[in-house]
Protein backbone atom coordinates (compact mmCIF):
# COMPACT_ATOMS: atom_id res chain seq x y z
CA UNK A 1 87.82 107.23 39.27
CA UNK A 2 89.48 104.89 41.81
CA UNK A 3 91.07 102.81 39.05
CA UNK A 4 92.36 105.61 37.36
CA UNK A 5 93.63 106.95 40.81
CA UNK A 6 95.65 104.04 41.24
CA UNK A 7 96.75 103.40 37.53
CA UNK A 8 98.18 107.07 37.83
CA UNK A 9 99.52 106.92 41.40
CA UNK A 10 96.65 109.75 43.07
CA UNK A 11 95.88 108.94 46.28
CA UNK A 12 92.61 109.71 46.92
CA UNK A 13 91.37 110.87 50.02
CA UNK A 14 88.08 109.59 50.13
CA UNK A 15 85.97 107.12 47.97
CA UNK A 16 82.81 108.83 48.69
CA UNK A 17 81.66 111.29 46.18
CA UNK A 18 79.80 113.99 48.09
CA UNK A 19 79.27 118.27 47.73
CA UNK A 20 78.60 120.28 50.93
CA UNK A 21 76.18 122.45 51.54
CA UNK A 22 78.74 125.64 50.53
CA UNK A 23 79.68 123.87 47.11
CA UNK A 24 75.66 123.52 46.35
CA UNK A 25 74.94 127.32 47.16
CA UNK A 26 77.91 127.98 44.63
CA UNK A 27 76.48 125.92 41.77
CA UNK A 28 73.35 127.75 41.94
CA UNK A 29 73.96 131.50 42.93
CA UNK A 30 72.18 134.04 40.88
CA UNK A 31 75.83 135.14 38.95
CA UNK A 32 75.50 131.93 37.31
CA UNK A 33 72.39 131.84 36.52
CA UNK A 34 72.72 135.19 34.45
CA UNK A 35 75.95 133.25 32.74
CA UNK A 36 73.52 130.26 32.05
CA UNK A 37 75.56 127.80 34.14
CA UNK A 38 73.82 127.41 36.76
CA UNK A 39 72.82 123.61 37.95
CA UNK A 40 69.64 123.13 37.89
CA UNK A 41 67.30 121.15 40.50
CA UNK A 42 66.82 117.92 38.24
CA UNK A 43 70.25 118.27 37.42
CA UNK A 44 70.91 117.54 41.33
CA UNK A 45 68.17 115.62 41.82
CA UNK A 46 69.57 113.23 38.73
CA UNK A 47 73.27 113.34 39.38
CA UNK A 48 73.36 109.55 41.34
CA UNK A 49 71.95 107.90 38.50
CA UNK A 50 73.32 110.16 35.25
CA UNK A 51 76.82 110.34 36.94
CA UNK A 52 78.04 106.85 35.65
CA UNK A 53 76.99 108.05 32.35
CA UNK A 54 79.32 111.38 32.45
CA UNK A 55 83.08 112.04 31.31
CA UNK A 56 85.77 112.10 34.08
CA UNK A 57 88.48 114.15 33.64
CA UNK A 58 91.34 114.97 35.46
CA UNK A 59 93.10 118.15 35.72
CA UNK A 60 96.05 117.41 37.64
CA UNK A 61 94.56 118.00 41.19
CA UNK A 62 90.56 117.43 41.12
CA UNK A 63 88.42 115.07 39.24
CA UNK A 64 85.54 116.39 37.82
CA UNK A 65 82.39 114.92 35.72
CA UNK A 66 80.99 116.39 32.28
């Protein structure tokens, strides 16, 4: 992500990846779970390890990871 940051000109504010406590209750609130998209506790408990493994993609403001 930082590479592509600076390859692209985005500064970054932060080089620590991190989700607070409000963006954890979103991911697993029961209106996603009836959508099926809800993340799921070895999901969480994985993400360290299985996030160098994901896609990053940019959408012109955030970064996220598939």
């Amino acid at each position: 992500m930082m590479l592509f940051a600076q390859v692209n000109v985005i500064n970054l504010a932060s080089d620590e990846l991190y989700m607070s406590a409000k963006q954890l209750q979103h991911c697993m609130r029961a209106s996603k779970a009836t959508k099926g998209l809800v993340v799921t506790d070895a999901d969480l408990i994985g993400f360290p390890q299985n996030r160098f493994q994901m896609d990053l993609y940019y959408d012109g403001e955030c970064f996220y990871l598939y």
